[in-house]
C-alpha atoms as a PDB file:
ATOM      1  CA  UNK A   1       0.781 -15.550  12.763  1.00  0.00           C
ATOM      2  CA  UNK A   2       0.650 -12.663  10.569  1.00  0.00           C
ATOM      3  CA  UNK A   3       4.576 -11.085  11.078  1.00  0.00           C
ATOM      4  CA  UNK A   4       3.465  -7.384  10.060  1.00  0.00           C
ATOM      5  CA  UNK A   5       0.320  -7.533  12.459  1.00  0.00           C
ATOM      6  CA  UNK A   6       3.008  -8.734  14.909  1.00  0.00           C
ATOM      7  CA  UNK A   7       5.459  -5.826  14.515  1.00  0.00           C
ATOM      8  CA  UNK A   8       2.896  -2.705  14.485  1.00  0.00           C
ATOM      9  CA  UNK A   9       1.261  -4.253  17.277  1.00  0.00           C
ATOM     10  CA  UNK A  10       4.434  -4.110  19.499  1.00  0.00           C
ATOM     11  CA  UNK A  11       4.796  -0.801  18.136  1.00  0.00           C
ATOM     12  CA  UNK A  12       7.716  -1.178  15.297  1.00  0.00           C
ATOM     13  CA  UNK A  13       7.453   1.512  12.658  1.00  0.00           C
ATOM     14  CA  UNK A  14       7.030  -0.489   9.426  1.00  0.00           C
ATOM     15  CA  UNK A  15       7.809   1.329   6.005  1.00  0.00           C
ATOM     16  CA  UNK A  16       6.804  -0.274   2.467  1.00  0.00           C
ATOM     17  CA  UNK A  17       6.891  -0.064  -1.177  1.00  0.00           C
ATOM     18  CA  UNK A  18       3.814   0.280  -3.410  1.00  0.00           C
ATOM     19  CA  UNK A  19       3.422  -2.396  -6.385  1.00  0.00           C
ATOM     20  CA  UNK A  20       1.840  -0.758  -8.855  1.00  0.00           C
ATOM     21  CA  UNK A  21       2.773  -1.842 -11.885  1.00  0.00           C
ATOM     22  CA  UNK A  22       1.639  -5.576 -10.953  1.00  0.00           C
ATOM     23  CA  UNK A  23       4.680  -7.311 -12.097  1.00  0.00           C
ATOM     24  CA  UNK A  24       6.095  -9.658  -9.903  1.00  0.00           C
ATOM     25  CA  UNK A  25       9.448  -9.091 -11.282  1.00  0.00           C
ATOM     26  CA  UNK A  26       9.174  -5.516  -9.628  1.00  0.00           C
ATOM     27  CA  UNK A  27       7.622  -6.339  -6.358  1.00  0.00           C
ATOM     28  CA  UNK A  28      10.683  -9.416  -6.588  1.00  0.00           C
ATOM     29  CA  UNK A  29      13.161  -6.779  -6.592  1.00  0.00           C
ATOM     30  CA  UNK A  30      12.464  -4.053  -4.443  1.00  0.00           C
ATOM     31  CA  UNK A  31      11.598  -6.878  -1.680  1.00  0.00           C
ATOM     32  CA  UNK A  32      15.231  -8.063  -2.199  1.00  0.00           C
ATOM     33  CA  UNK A  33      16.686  -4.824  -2.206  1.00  0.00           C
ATOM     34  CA  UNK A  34      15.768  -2.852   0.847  1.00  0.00           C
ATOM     35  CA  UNK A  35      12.135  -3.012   0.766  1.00  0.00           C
ATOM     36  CA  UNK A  36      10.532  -6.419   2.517  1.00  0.00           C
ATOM     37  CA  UNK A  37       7.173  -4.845   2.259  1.00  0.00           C
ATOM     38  CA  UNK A  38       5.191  -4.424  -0.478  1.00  0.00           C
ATOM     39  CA  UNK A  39       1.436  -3.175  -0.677  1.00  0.00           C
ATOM     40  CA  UNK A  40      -0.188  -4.166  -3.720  1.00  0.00           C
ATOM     41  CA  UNK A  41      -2.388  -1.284  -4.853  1.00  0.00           C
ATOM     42  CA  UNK A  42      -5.636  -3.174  -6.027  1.00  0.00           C
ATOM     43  CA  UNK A  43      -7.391   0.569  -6.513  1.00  0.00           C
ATOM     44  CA  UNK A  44      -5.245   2.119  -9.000  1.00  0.00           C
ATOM     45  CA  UNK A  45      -2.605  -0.193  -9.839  1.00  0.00           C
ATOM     46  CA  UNK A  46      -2.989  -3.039 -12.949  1.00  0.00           C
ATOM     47  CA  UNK A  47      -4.626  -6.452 -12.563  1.00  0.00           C
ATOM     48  CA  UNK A  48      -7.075  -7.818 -10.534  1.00  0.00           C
ATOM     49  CA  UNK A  49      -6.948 -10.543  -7.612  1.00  0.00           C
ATOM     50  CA  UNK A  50      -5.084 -13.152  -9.631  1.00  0.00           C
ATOM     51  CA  UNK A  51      -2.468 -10.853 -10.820  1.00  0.00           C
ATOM     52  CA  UNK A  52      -1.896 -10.008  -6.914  1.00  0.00           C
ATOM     53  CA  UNK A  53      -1.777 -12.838  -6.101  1.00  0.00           C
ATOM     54  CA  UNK A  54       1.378 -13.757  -8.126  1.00  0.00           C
ATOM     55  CA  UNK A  55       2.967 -10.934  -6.891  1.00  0.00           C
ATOM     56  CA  UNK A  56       2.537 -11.628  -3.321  1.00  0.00           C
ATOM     57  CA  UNK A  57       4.248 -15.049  -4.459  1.00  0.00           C
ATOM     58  CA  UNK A  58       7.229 -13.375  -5.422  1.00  0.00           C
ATOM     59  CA  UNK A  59       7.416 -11.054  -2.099  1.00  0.00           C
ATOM     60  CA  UNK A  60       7.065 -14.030   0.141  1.00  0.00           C
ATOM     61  CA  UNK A  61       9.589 -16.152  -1.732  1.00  0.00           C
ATOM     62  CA  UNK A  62      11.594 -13.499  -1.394  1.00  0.00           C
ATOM     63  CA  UNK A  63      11.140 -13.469   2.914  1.00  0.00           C
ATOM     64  CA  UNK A  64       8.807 -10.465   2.445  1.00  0.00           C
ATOM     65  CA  UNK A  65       5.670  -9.074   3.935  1.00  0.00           C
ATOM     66  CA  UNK A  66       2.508  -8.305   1.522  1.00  0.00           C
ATOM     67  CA  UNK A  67      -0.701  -5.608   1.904  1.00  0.00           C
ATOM     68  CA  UNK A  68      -2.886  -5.323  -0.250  1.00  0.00           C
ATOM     69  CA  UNK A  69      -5.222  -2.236  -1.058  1.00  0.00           C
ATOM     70  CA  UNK A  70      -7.831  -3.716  -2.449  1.00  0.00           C
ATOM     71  CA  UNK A  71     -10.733  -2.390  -5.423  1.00  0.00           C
ATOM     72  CA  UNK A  72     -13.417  -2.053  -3.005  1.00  0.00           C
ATOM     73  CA  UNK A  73     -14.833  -3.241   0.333  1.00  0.00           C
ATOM     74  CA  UNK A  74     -17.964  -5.507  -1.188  1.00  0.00           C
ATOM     75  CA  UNK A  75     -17.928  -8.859   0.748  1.00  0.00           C
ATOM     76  CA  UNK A  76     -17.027 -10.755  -2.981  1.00  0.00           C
ATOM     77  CA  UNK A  77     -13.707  -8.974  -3.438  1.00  0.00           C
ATOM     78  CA  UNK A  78     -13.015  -8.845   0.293  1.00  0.00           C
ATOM     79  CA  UNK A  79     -14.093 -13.262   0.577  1.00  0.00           C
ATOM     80  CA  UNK A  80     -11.834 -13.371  -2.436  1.00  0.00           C
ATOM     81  CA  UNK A  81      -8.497 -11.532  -1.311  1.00  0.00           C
ATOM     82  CA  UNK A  82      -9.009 -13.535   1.761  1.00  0.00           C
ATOM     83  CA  UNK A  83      -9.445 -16.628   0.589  1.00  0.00           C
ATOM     84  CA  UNK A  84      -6.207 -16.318  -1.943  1.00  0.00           C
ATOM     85  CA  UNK A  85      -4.140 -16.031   1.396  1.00  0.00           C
ATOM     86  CA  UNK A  86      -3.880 -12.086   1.677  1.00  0.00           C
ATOM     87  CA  UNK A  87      -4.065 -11.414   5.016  1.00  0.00           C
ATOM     88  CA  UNK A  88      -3.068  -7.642   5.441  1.00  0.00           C
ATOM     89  CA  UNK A  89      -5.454  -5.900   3.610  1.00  0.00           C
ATOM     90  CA  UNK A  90      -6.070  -1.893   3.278  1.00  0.00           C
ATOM     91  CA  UNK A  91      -9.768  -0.936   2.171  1.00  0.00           C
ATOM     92  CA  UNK A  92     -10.280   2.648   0.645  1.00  0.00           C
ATOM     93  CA  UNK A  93     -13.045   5.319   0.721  1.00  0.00           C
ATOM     94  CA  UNK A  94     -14.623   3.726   4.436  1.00  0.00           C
ATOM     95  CA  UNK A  95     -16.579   6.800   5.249  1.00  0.00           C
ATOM     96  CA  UNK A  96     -19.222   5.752   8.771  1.00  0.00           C
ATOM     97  CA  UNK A  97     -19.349   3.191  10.841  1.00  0.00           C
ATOM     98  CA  UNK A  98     -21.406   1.154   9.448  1.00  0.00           C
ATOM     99  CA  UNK A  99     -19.110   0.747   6.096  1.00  0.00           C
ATOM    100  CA  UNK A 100     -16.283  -0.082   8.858  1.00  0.00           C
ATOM    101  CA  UNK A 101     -18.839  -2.686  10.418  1.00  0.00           C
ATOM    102  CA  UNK A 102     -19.573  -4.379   7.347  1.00  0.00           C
ATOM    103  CA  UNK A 103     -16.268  -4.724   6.529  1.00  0.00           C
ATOM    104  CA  UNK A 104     -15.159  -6.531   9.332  1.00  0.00           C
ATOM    105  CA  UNK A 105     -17.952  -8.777   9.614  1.00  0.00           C
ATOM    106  CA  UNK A 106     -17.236  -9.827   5.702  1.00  0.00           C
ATOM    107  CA  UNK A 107     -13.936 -10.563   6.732  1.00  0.00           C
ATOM    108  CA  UNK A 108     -14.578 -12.743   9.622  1.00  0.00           C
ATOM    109  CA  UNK A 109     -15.639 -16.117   9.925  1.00  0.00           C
ATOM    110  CA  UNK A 110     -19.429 -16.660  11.743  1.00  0.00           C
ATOM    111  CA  UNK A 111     -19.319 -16.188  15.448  1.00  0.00           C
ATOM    112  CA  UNK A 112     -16.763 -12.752  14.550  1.00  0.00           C
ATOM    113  CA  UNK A 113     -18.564 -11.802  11.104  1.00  0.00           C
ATOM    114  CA  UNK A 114     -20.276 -13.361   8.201  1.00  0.00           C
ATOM    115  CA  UNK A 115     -17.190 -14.699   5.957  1.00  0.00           C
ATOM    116  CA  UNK A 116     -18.107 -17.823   3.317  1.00  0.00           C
ATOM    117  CA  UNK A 117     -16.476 -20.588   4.088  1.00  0.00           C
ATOM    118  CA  UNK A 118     -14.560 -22.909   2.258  1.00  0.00           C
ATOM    119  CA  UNK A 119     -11.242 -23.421   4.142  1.00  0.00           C
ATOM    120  CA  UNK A 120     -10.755 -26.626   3.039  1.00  0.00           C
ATOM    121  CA  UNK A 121      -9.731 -25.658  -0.651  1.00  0.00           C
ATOM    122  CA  UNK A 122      -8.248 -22.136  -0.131  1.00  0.00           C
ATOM    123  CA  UNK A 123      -4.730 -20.752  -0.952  1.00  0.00           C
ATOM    124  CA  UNK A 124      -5.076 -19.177   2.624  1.00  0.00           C
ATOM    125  CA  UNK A 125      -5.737 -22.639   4.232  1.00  0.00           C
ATOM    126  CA  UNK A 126      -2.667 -24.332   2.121  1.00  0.00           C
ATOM    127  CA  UNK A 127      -5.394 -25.559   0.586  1.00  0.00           C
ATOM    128  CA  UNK A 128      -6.320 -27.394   3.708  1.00  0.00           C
ATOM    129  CA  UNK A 129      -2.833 -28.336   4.931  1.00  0.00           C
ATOM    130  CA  UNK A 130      -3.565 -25.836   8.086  1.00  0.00           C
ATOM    131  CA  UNK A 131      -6.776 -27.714   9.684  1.00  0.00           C
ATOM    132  CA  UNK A 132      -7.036 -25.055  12.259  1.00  0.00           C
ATOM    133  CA  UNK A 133      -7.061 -21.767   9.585  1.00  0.00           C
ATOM    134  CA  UNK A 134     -10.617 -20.928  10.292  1.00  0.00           C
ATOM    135  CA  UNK A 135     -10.632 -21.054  13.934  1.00  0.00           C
ATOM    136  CA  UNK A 136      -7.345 -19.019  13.605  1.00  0.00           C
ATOM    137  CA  UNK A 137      -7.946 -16.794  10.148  1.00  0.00           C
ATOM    138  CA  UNK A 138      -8.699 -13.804  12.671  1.00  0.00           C
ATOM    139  CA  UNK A 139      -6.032 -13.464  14.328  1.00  0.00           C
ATOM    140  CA  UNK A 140      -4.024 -13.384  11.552  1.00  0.00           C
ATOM    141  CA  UNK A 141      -5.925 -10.589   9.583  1.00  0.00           C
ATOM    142  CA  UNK A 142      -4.067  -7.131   9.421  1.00  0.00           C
ATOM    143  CA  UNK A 143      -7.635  -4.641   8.625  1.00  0.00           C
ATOM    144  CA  UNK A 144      -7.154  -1.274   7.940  1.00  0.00           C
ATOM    145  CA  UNK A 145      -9.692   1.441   7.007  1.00  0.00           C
ATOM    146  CA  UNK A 146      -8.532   4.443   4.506  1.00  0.00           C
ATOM    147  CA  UNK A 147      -9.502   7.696   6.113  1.00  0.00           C
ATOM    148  CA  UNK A 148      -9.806   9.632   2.890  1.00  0.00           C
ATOM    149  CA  UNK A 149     -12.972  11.838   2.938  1.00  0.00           C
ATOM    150  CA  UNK A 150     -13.925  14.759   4.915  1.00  0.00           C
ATOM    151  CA  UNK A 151     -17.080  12.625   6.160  1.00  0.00           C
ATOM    152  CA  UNK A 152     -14.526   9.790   6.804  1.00  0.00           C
ATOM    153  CA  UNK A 153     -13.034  12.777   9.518  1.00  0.00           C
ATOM    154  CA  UNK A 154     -16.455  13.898  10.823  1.00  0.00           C
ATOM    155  CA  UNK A 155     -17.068   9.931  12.028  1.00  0.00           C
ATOM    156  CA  UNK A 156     -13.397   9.197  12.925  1.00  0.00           C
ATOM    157  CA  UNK A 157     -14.731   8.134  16.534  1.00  0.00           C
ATOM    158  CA  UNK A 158     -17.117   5.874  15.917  1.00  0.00           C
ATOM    159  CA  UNK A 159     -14.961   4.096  12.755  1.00  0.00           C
ATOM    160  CA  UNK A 160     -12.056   3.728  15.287  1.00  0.00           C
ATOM    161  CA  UNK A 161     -14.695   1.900  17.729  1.00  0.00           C
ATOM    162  CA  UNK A 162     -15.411  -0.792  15.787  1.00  0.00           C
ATOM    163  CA  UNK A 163     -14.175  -4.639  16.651  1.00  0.00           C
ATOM    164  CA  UNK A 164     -12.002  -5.903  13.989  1.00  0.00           C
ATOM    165  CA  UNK A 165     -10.543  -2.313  12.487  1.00  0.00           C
ATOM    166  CA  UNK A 166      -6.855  -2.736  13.301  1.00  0.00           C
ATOM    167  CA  UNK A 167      -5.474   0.702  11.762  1.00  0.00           C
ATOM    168  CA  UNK A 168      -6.501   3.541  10.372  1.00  0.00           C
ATOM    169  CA  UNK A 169      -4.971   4.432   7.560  1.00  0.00           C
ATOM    170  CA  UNK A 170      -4.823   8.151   5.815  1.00  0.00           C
ATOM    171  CA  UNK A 171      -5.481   8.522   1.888  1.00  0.00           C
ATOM    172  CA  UNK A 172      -4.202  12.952   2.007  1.00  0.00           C
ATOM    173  CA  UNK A 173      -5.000  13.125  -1.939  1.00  0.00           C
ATOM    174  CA  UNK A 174      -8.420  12.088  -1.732  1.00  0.00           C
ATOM    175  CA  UNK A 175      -8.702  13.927   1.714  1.00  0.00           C
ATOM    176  CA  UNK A 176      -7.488  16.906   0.215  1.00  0.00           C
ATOM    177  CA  UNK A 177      -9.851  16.288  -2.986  1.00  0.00           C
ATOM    178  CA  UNK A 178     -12.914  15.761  -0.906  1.00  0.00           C
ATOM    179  CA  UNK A 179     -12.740  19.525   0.386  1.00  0.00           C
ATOM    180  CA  UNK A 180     -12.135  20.693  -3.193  1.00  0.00           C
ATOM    181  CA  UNK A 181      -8.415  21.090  -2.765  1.00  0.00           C
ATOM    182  CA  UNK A 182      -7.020  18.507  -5.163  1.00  0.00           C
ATOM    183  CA  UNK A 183      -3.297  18.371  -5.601  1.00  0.00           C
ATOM    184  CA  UNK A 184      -3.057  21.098  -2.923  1.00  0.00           C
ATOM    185  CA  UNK A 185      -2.659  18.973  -0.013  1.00  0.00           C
ATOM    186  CA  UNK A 186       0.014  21.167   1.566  1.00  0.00           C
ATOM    187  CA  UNK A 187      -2.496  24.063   1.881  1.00  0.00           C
ATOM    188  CA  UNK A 188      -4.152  25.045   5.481  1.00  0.00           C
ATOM    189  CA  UNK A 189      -7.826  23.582   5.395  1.00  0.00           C
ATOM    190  CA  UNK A 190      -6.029  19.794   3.874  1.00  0.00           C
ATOM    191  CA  UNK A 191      -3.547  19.926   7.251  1.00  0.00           C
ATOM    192  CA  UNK A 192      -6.070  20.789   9.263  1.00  0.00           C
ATOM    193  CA  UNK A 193      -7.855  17.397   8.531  1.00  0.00           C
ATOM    194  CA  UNK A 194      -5.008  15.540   9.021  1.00  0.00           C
ATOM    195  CA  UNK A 195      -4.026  17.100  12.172  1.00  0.00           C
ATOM    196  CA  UNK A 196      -7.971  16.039  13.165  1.00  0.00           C
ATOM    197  CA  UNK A 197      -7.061  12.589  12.115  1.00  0.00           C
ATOM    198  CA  UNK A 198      -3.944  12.372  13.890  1.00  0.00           C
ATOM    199  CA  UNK A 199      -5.860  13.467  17.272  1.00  0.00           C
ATOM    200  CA  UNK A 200      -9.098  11.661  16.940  1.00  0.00           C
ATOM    201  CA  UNK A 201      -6.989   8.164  16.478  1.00  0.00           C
ATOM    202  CA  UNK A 202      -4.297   8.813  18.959  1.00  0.00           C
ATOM    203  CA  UNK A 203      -7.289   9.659  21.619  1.00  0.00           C
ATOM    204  CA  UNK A 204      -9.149   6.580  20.524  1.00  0.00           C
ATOM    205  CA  UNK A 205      -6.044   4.533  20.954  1.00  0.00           C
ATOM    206  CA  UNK A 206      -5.811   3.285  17.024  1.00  0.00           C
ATOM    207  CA  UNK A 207      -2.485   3.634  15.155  1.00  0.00           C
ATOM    208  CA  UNK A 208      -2.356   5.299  11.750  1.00  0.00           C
ATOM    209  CA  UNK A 209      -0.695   4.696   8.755  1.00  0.00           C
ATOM    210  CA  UNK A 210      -0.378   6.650   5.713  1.00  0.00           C
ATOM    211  CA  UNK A 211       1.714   7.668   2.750  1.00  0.00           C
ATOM    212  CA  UNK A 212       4.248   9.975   2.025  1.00  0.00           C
ATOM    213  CA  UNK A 213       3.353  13.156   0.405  1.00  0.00           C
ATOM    214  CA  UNK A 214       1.303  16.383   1.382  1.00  0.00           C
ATOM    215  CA  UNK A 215       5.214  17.730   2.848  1.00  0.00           C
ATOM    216  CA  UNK A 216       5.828  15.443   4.909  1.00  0.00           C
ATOM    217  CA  UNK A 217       8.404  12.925   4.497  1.00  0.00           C
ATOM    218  CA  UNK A 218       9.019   9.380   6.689  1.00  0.00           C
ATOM    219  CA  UNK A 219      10.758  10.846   9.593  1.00  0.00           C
ATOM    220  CA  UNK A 220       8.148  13.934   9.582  1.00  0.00           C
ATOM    221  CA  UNK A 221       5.757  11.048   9.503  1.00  0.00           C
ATOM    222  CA  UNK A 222       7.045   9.053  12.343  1.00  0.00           C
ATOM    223  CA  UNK A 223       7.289  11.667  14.421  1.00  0.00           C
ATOM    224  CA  UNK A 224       3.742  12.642  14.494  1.00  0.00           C
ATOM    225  CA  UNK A 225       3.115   8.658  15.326  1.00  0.00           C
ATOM    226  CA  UNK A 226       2.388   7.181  12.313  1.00  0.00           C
ATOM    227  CA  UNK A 227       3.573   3.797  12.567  1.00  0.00           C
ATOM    228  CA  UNK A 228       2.661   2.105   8.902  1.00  0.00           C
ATOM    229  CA  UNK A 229       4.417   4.622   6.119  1.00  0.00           C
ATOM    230  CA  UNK A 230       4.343   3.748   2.466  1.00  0.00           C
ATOM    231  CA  UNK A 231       6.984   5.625   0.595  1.00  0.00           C
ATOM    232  CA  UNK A 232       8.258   4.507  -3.209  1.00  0.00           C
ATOM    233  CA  UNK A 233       6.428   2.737  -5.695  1.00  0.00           C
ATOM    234  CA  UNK A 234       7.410   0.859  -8.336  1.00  0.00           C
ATOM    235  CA  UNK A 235       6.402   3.523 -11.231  1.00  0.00           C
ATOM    236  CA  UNK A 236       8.527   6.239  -9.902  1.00  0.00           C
ATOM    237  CA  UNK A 237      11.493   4.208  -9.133  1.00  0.00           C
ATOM    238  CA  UNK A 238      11.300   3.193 -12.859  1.00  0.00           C
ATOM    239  CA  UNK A 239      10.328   6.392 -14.313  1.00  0.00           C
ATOM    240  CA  UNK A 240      12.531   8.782 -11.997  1.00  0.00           C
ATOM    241  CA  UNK A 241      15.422   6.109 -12.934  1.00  0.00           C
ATOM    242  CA  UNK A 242      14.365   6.399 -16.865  1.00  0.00           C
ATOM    243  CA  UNK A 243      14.785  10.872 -16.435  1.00  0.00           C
ATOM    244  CA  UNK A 244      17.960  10.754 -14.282  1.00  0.00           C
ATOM    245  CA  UNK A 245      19.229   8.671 -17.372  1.00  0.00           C
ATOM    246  CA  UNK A 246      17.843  10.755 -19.968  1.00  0.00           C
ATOM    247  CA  UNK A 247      19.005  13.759 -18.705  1.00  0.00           C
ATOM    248  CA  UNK A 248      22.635  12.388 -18.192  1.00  0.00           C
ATOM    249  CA  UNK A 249      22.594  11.481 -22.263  1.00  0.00           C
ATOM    250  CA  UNK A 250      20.632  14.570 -22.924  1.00  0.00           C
ATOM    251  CA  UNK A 251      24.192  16.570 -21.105  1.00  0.00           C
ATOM    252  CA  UNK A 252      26.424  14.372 -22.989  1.00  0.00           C
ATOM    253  CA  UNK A 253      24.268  15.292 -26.505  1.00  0.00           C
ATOM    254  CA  UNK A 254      24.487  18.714 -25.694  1.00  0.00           C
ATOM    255  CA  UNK A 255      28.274  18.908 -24.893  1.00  0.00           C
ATOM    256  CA  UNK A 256      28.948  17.093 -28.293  1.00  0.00           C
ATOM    257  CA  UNK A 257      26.641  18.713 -30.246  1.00  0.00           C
ATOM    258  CA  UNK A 258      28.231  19.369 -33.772  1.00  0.00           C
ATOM    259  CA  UNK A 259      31.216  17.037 -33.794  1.00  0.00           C
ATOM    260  CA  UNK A 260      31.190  15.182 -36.201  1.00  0.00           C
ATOM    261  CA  UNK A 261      33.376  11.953 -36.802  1.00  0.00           C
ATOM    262  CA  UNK A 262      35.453  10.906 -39.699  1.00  0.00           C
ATOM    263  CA  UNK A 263      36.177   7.302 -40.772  1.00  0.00           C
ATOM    264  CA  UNK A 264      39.805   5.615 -41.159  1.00  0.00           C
ATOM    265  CA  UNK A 265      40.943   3.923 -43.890  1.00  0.00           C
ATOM    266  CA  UNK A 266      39.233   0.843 -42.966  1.00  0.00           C
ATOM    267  CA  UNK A 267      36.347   2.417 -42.435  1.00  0.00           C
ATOM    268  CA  UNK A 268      36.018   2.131 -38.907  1.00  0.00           C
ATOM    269  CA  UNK A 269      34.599   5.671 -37.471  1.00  0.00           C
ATOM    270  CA  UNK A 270      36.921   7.544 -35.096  1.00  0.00           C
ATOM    271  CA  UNK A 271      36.342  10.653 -33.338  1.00  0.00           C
ATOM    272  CA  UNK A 272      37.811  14.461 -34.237  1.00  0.00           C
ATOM    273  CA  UNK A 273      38.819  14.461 -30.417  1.00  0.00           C
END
């Protein structure tokens, strides 16, 4: 069974880590250090399907959990993740019913959907070591939609309705872009779409998930019931890390600015002080 599907289903609040840099190495670490779930960010982040797939390697060999966002939702990418053994997978800019519809159905196995098959040979399948994977691949599928455009929010009711969309999940950048407020999610008319998000999918009985950001942190988050939260990614750990550093040498530059050192008779340098 798919161990994340399992915990937001009995209504744990998961959090997780963004791998965006597509280094296993990264995803490695932060899966052994406080963050067993990693979402591999096949929209923005570097490398394709093969490159994620090493990555999720590393996170499960490490006893984690892996999402992936991926590029698109075209039934090749979506047949493709699937088939590499991804089985929580996050699929942006799903905007009607219809695009949720299609979605599902490529990701489901005839008699649910309209999935190729080819169990027999698949990562997924342990390349056919699990003789019951197809009969079984549904249930273990984590699906979530990415609620990220204004007409995304007008047809939140009948995207929640459709079989086989497991969470919603809430892109507030691209939300917040789609009304022409880019960058400005903290601003009235972006909230307002969230708080519309947050009401359609608690009254249609879906859970959300979402990132940090747009002022409101993980506990802010929680408390207004979403129960999948994505905070740090790898990027930001590094970079933030890289300033923090920077600006400690930069202080220590600056306080020594002008001394100079002189040399000892060997001449091995020594400080004035």
């Amino acid at each position: 069974m798919n161990r994340l599907k399992e915990r937001l289903q009995a209504g744990e609040i998961v959090t997780a880590a963004w791998s965006e840099m597509g280094s296993p190495d990264n995803a490695e670490a932060m899966a052994m250090n406080g963050w067993p779930t990693i979402v591999i960010d096949g929209e923005h982040g570097v490398g394709g399907i093969e490159q994620a797939v090493h990555v999720a390697r590393a996170v499960e060999a490490a006893g984690g959990d892996v999402v992936m966002r991926v590029p698109d939702g075209s039934e090749t990418t979506l047949k493709r993740v699937l088939d590499r053994g991804i089985r929580s997978i996050i699929v942006p800019q799903v905007n009607t019913a219809a695009q949720a519809k299609s979605i599902a159905d490529f990701c489901r196995y005839p008699g649910r959907g309209r999935r190729g098959y080819a169990a027999p040979i698949l990562r997924a399948s342990r390349y056919g070591a699990r003789p019951d994977y197809a009969a079984r691949a549904h249930e273990e599928l984590l699906l979530m939609v990415q609620i990220e455009h204004v007409e995304a929010v007008e047809n939140l009711k009948e995207i929640a309705a459709v079989p086989g969309i497991d969470m919603l999940f809430v892109g507030p950048n691209d939300l917040a872009a789609s009304i022409d407020h880019m960058e400005r999610m903290e601003e009235p008319a972006p909230q307002e779409l969230l708080k519309r998000i947050e009401k359609g999918a608690a009254e249609a009985g879906k859970p959300l998930g979402t990132i940090v950001g747009a002022g409101r942190g993980m506990s802010d988050l929680a408390r207004l019931g979403y129960r999948f939260i994505i905070g740090p990614n790898d990027v930001s750990l590094l970079v933030n890390s890289a300033r923090a550093a920077a600006a400690e040498r930069d202080r220590m530059l600056s306080e020594f600015a002008g001394r100079t050192e002189t040399s000892t008779s060997n001449g091995a340098p020594t400080s004035n002080y």
